[in-house]
PDB file of N, CA and C in Angstrom:
ATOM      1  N   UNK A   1     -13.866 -39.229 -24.888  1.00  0.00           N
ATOM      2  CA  UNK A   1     -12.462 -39.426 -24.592  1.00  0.00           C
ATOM      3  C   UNK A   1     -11.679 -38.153 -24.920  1.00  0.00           C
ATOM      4  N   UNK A   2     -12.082 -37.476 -26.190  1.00  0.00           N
ATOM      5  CA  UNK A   2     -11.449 -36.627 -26.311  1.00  0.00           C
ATOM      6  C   UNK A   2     -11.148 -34.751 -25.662  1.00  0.00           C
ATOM      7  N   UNK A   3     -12.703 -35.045 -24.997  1.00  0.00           N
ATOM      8  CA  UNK A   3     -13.057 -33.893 -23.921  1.00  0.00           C
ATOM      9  C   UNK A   3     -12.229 -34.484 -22.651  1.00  0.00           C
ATOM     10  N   UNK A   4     -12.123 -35.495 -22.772  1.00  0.00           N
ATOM     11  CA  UNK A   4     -11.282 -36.067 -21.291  1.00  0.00           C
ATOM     12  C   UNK A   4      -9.578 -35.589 -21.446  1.00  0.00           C
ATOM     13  N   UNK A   5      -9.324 -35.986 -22.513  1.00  0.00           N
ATOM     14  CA  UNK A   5      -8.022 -35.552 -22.773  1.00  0.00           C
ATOM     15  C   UNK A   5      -7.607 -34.218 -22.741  1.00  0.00           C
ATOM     16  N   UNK A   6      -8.711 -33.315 -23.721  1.00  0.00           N
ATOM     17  CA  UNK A   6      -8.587 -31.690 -23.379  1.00  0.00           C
ATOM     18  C   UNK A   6      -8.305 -31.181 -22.046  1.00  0.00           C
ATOM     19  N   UNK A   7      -9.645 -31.827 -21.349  1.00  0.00           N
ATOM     20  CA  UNK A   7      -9.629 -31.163 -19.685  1.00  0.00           C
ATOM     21  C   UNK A   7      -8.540 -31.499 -19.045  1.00  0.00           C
ATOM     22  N   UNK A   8      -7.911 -32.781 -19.099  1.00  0.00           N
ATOM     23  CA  UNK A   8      -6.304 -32.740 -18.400  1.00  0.00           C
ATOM     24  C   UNK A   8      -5.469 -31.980 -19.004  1.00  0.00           C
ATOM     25  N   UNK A   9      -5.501 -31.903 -19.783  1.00  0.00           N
ATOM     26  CA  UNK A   9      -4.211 -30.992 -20.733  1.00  0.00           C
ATOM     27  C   UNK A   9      -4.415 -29.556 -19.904  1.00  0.00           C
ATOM     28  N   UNK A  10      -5.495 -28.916 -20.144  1.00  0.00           N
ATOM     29  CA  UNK A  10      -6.197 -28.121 -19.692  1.00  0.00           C
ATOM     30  C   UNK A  10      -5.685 -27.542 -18.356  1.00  0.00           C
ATOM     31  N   UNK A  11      -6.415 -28.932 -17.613  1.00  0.00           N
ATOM     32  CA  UNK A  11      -5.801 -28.720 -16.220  1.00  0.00           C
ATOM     33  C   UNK A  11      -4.005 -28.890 -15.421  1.00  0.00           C
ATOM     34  N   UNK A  12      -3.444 -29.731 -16.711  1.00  0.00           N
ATOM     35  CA  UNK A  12      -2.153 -29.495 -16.283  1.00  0.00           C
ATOM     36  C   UNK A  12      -1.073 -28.291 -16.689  1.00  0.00           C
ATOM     37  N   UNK A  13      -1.935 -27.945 -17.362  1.00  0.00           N
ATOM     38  CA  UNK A  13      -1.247 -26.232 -18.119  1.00  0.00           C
ATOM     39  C   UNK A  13      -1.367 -25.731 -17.105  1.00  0.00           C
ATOM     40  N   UNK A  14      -2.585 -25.274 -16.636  1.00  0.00           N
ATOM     41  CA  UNK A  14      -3.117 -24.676 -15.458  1.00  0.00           C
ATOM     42  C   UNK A  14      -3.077 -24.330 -14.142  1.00  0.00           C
ATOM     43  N   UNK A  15      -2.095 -25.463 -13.930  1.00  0.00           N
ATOM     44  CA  UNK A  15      -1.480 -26.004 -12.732  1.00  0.00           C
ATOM     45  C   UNK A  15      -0.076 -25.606 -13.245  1.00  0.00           C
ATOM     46  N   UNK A  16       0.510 -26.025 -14.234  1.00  0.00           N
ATOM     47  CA  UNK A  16       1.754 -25.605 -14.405  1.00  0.00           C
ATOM     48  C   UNK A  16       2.010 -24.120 -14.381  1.00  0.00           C
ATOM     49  N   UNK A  17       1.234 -23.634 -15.251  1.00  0.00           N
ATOM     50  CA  UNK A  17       1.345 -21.752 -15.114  1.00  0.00           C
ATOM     51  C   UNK A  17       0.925 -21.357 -13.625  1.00  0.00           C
ATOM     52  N   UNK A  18       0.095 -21.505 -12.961  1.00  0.00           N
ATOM     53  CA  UNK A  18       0.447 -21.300 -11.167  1.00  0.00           C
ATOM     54  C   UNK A  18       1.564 -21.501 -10.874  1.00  0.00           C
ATOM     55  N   UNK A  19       1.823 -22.573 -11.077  1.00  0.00           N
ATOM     56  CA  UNK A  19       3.306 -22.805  -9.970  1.00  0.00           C
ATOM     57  C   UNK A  19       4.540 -22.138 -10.833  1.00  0.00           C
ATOM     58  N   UNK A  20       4.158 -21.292 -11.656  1.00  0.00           N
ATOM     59  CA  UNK A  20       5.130 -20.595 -12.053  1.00  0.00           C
ATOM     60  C   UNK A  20       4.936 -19.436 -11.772  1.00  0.00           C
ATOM     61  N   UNK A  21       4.035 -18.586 -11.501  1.00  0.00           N
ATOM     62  CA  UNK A  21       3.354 -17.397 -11.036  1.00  0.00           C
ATOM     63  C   UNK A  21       3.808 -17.361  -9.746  1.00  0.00           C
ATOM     64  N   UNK A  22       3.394 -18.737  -9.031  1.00  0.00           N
ATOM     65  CA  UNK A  22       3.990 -18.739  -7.870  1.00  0.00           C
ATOM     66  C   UNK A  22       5.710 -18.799  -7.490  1.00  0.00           C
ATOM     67  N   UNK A  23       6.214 -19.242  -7.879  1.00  0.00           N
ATOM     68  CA  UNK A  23       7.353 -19.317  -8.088  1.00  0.00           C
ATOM     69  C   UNK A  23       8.161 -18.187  -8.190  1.00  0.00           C
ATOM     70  N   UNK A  24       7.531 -17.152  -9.364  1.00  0.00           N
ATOM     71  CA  UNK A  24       8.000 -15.968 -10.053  1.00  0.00           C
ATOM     72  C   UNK A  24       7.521 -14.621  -8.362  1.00  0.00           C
ATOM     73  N   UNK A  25       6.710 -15.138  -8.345  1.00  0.00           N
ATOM     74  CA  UNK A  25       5.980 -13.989  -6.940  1.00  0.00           C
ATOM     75  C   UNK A  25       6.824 -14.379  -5.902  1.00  0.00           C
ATOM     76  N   UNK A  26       7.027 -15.230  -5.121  1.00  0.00           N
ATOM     77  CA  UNK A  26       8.268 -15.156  -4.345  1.00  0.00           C
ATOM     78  C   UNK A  26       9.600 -14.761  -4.331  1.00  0.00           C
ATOM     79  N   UNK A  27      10.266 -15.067  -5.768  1.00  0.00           N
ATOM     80  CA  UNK A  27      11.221 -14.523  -5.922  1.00  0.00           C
ATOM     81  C   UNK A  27      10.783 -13.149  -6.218  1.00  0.00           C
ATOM     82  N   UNK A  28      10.297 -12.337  -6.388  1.00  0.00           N
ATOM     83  CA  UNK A  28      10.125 -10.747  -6.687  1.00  0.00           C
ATOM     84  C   UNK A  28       9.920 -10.258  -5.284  1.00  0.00           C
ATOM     85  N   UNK A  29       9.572 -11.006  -4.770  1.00  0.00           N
ATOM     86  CA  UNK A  29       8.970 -10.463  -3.196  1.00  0.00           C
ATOM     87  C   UNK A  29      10.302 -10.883  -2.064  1.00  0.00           C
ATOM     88  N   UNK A  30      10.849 -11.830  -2.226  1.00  0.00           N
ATOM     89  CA  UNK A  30      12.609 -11.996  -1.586  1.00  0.00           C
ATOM     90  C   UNK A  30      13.102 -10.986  -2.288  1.00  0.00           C
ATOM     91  N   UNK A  31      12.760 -11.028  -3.284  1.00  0.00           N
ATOM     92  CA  UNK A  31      14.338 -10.129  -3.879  1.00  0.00           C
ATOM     93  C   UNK A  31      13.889  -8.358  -3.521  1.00  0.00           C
ATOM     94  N   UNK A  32      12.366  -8.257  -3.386  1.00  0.00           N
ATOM     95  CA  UNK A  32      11.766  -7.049  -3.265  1.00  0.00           C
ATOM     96  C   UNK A  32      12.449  -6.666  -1.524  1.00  0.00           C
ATOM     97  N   UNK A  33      12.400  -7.827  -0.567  1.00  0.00           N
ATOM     98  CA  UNK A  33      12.288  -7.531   0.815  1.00  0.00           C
ATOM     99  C   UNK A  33      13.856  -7.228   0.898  1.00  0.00           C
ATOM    100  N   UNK A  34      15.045  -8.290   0.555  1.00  0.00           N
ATOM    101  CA  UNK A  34      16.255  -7.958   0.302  1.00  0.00           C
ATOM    102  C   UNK A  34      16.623  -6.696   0.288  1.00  0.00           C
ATOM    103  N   UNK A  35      16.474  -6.217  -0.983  1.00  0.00           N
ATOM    104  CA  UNK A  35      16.356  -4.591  -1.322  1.00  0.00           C
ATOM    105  C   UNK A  35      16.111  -3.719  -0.645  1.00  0.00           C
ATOM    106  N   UNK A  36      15.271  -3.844   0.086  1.00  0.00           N
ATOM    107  CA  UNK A  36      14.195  -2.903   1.548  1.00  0.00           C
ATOM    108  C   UNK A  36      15.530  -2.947   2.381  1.00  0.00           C
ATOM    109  N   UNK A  37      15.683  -4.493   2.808  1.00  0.00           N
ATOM    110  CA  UNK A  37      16.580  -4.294   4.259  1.00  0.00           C
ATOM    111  C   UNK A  37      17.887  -3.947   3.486  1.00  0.00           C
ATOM    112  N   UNK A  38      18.320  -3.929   2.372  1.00  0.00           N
ATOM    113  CA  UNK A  38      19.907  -3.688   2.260  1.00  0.00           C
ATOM    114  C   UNK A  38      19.627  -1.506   2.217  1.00  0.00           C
ATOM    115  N   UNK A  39      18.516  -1.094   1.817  1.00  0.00           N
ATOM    116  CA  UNK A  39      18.592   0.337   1.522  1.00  0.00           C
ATOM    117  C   UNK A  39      18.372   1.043   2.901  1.00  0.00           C
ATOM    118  N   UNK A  40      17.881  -0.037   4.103  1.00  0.00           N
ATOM    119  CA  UNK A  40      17.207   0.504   5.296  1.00  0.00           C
ATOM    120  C   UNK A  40      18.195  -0.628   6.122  1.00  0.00           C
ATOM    121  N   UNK A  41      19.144  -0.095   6.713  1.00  0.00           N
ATOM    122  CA  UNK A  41      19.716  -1.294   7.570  1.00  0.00           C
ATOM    123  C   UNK A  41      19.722  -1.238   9.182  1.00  0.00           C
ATOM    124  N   UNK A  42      18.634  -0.068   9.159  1.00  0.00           N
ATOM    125  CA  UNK A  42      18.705   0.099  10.552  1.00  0.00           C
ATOM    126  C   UNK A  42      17.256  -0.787  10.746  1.00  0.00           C
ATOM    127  N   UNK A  43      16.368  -1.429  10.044  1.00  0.00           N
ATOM    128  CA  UNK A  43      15.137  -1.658   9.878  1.00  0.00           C
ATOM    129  C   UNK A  43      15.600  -2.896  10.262  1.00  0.00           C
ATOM    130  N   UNK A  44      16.453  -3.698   9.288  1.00  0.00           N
ATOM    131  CA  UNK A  44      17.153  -5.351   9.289  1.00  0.00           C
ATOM    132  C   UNK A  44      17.722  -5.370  10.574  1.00  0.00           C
ATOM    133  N   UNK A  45      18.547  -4.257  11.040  1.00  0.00           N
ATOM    134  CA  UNK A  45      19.068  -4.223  12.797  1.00  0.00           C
ATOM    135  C   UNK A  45      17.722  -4.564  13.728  1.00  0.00           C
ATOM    136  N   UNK A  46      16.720  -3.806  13.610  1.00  0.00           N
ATOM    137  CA  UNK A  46      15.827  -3.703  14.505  1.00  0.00           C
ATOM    138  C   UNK A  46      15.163  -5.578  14.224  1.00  0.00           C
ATOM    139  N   UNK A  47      14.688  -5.510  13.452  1.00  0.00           N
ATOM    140  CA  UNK A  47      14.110  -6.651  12.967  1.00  0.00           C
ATOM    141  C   UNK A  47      15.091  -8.202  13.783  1.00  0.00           C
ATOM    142  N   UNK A  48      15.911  -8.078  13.278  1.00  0.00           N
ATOM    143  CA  UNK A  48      16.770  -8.939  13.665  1.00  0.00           C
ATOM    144  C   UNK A  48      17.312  -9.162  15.202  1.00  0.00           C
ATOM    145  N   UNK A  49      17.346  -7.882  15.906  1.00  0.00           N
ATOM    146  CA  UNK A  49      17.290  -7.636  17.367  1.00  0.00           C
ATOM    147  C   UNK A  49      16.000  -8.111  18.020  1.00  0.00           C
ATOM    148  N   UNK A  50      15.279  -7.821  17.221  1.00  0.00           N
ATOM    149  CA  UNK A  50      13.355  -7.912  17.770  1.00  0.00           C
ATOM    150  C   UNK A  50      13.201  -9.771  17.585  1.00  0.00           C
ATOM    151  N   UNK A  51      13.967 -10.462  16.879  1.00  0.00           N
ATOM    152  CA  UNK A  51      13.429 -11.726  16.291  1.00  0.00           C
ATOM    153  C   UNK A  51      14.617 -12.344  17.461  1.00  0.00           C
ATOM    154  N   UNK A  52      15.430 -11.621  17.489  1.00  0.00           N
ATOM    155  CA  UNK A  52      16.541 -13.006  18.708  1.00  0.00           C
ATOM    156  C   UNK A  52      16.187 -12.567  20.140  1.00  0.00           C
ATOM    157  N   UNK A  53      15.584 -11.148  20.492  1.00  0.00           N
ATOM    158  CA  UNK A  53      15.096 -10.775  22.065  1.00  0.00           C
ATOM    159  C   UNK A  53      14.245 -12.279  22.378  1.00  0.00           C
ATOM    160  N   UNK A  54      13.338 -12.559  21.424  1.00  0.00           N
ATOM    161  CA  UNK A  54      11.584 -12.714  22.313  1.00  0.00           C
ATOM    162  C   UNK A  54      11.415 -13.821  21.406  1.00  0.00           C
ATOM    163  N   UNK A  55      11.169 -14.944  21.563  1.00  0.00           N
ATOM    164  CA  UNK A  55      10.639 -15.940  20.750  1.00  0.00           C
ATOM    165  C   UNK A  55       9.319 -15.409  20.234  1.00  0.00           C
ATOM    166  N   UNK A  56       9.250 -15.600  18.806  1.00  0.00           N
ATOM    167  CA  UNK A  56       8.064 -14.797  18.446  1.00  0.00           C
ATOM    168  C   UNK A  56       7.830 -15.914  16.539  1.00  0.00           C
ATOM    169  N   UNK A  57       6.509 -15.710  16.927  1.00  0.00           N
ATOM    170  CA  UNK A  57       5.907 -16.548  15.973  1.00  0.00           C
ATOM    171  C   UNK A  57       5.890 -16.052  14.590  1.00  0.00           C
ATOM    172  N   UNK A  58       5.733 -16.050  13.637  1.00  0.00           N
ATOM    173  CA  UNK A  58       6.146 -15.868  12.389  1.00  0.00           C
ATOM    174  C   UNK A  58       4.794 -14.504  11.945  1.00  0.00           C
ATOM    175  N   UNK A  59       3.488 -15.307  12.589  1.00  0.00           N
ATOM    176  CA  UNK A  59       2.734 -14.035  12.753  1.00  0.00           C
ATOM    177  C   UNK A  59       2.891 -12.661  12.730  1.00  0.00           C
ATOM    178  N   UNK A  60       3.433 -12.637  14.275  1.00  0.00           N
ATOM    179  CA  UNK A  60       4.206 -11.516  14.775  1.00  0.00           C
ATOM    180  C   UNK A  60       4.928 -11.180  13.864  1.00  0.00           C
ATOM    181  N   UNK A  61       6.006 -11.730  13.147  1.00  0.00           N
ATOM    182  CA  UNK A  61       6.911 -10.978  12.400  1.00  0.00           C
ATOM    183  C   UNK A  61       6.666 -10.341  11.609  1.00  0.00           C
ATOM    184  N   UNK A  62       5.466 -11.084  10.928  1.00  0.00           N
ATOM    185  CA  UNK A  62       4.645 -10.773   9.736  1.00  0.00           C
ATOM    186  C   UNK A  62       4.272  -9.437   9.789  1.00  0.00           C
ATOM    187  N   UNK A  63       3.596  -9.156  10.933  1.00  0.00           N
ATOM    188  CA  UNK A  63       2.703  -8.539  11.584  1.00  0.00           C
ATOM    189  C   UNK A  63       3.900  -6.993  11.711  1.00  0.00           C
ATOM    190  N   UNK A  64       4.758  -7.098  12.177  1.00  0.00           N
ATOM    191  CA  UNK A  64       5.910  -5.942  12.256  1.00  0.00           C
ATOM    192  C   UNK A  64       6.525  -5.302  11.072  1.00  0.00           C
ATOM    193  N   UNK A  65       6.794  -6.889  10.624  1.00  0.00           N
ATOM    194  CA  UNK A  65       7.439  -6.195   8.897  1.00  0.00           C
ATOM    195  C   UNK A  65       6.132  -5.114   8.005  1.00  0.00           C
ATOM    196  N   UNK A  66       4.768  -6.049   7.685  1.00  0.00           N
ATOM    197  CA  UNK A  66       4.015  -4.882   7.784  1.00  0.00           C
ATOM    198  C   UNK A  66       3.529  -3.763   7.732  1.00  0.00           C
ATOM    199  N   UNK A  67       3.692  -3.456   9.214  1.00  0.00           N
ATOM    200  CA  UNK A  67       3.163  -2.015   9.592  1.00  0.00           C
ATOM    201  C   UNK A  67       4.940  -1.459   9.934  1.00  0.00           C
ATOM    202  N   UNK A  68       6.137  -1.689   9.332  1.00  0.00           N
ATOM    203  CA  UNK A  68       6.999  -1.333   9.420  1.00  0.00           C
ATOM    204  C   UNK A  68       6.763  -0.488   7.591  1.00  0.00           C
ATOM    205  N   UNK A  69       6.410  -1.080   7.037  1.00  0.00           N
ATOM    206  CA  UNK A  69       6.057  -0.257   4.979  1.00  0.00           C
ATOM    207  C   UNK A  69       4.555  -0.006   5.525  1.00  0.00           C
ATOM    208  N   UNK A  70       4.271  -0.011   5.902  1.00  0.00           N
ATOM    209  CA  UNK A  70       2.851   0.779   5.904  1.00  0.00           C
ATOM    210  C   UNK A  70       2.664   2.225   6.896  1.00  0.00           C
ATOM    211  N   UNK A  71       3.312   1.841   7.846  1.00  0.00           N
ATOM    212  CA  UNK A  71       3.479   3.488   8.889  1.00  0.00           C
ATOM    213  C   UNK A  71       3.790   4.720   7.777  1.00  0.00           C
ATOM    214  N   UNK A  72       4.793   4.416   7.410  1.00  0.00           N
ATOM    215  CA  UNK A  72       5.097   5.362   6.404  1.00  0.00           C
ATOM    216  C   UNK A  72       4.196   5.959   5.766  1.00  0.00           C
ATOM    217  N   UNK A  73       3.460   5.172   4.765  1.00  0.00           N
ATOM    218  CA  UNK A  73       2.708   5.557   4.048  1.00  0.00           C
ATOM    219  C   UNK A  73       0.976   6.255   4.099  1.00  0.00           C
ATOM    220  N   UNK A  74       1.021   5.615   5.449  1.00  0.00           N
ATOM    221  CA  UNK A  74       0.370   6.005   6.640  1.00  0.00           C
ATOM    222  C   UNK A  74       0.342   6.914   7.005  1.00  0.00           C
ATOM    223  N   UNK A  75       1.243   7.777   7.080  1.00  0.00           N
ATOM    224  CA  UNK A  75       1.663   9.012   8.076  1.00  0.00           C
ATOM    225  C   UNK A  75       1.725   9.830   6.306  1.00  0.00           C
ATOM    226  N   UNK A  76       1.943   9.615   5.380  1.00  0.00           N
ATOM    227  CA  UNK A  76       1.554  10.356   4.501  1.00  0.00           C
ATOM    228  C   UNK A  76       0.478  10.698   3.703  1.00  0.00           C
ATOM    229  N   UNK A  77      -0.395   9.597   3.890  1.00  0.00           N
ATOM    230  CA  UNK A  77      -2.013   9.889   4.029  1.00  0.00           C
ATOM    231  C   UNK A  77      -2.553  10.677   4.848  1.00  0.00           C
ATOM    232  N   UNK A  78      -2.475  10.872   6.312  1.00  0.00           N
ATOM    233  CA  UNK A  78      -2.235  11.461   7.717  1.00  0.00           C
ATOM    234  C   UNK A  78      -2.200  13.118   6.638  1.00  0.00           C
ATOM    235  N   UNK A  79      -1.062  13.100   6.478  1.00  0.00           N
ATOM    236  CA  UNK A  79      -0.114  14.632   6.327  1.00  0.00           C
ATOM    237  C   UNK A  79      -1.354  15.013   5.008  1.00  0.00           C
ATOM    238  N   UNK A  80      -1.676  14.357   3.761  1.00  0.00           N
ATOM    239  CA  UNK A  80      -2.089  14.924   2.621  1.00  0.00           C
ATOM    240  C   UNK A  80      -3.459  15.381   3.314  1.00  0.00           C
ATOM    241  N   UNK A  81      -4.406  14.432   4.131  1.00  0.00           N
ATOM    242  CA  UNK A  81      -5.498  15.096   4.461  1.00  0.00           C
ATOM    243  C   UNK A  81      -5.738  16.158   5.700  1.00  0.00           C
ATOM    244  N   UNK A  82      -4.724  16.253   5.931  1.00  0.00           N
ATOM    245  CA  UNK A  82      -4.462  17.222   7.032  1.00  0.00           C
ATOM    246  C   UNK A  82      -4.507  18.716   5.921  1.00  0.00           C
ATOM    247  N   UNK A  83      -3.550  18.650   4.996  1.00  0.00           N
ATOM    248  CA  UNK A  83      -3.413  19.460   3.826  1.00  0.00           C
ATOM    249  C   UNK A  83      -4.534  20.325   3.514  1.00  0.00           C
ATOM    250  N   UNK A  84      -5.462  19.252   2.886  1.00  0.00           N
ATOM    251  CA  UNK A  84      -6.992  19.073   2.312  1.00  0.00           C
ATOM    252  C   UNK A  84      -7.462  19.972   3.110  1.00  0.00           C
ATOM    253  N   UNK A  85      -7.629  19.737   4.642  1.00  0.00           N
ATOM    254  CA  UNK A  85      -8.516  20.375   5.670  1.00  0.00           C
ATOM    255  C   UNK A  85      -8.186  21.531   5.663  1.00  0.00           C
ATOM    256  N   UNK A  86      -7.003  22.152   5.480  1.00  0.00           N
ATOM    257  CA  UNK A  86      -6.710  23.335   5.469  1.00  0.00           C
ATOM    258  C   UNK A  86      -6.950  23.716   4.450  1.00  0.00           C
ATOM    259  N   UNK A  87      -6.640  23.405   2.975  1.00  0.00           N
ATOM    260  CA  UNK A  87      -7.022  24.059   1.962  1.00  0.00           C
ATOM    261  C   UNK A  87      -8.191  24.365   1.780  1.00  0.00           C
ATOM    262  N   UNK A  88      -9.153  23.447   2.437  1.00  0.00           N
ATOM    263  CA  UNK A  88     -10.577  23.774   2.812  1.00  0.00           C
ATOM    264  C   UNK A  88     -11.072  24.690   3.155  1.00  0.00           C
ATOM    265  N   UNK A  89     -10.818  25.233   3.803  1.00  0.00           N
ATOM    266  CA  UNK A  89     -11.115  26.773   4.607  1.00  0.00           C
ATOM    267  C   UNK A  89     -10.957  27.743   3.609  1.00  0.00           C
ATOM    268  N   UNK A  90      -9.922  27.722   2.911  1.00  0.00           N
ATOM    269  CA  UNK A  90      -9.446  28.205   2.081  1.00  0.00           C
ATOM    270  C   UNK A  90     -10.280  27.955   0.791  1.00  0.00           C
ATOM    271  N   UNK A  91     -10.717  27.264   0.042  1.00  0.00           N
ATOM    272  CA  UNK A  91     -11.612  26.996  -0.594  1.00  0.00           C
ATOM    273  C   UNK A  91     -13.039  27.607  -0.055  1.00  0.00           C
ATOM    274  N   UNK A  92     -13.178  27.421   1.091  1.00  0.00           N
ATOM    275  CA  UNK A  92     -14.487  28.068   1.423  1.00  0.00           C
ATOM    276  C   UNK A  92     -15.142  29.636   1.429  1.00  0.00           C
ATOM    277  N   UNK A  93     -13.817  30.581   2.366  1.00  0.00           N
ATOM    278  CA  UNK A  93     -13.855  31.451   2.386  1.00  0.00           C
ATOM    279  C   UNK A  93     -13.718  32.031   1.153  1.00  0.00           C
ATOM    280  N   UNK A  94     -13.244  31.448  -0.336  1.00  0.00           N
ATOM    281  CA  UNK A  94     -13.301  31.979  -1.654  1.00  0.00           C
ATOM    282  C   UNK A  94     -14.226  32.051  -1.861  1.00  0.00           C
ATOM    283  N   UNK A  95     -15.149  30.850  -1.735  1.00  0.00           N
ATOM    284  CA  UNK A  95     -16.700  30.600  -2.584  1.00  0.00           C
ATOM    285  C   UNK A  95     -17.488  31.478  -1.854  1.00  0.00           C
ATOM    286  N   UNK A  96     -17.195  31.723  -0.512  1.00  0.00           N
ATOM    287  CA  UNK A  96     -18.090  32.585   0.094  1.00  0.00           C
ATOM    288  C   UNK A  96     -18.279  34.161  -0.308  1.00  0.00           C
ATOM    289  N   UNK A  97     -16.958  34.658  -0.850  1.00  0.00           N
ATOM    290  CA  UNK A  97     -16.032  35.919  -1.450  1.00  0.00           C
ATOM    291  C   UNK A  97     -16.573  36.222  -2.371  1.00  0.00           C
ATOM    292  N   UNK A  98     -17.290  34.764  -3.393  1.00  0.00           N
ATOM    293  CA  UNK A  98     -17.490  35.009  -4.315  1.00  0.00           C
ATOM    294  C   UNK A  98     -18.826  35.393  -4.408  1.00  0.00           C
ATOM    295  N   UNK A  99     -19.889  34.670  -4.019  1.00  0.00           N
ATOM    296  CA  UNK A  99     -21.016  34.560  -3.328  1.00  0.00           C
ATOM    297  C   UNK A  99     -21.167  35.832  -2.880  1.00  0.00           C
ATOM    298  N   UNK A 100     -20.867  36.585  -2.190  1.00  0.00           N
ATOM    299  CA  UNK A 100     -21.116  37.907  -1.974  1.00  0.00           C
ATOM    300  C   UNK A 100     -20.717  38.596  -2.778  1.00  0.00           C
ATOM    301  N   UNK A 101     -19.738  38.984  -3.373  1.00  0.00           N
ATOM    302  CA  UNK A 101     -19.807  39.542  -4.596  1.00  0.00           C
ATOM    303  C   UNK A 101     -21.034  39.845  -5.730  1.00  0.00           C
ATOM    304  N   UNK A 102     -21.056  38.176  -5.761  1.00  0.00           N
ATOM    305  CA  UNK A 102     -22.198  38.214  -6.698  1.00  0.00           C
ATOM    306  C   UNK A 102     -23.355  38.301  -6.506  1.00  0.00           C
ATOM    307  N   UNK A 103     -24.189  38.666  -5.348  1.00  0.00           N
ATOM    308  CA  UNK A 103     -25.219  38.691  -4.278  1.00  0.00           C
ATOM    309  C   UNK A 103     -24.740  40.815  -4.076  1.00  0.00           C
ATOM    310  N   UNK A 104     -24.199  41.373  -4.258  1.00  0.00           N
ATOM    311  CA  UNK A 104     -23.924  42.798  -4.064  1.00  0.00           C
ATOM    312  C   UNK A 104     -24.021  42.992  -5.951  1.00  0.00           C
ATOM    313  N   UNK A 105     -23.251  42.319  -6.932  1.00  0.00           N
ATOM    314  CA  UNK A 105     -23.959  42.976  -8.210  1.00  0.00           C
ATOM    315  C   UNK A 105     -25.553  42.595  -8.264  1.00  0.00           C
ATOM    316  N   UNK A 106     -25.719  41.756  -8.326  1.00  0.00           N
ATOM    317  CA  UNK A 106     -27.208  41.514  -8.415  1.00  0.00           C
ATOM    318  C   UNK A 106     -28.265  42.044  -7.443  1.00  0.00           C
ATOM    319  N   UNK A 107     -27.824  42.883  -6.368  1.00  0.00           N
ATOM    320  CA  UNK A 107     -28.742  43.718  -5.750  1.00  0.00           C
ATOM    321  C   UNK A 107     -28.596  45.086  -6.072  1.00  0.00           C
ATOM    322  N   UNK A 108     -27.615  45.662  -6.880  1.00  0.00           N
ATOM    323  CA  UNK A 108     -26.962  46.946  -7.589  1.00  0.00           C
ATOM    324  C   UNK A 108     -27.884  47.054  -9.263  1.00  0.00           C
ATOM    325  N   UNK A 109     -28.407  45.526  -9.546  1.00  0.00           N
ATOM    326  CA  UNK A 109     -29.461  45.847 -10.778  1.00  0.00           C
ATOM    327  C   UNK A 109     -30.447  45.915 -10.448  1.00  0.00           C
TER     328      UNK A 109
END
């Protein structure tokens, strides 16, 4: 009986702290998206133009909002390894610089 009693207790804690997690994660994530469209209002224009044009399923919206915070960040991944590739060369032609260098003392002993 008394393992019976634990495990509900147990399980109603358990259940209670979710639905507070949950609870707490929505509001951070409204209040997070809020924030977005009040600092970006040409984003909430578009969005809002895009949602009264075209009947469109929540998917879709999903799906826009999205790759509307991700392009960004996207295109700056894009830019850093673009960077990389170039510094590359650059990295190479050193080691190579060096490499001969040290391939001309060691044929000078």
């Amino acid at each position: 009986v008394y393992r019976q009693v634990v495990k509900a207790h147990y399980g109603s804690a358990t259940s209670f702290v979710d639905a507070v997690m949950e609870s707490s994660l929505d509001r951070i994530a409204s209040g997070t998206a809020m924030d977005e469209l009040r600092q970006n209002p040409e984003l909430a224009r578009a969005l809002l133009d895009a949602a009264q044009a075209t009947p469109r399923t929540t998917e879709s919206l999903t799906r826009d909002l999205v790759a509307s915070f991700l392009t960004p960040s996207a295109e700056v991944v894009k830019e850093k390894q673009a960077v990389a590739e170039q510094e590359l060369r650059y990295v190479d032609a050193a080691h190579k610089a060096i490499d001969d260098t040290v391939e001309g003392v060691v044929r000078r002993d």
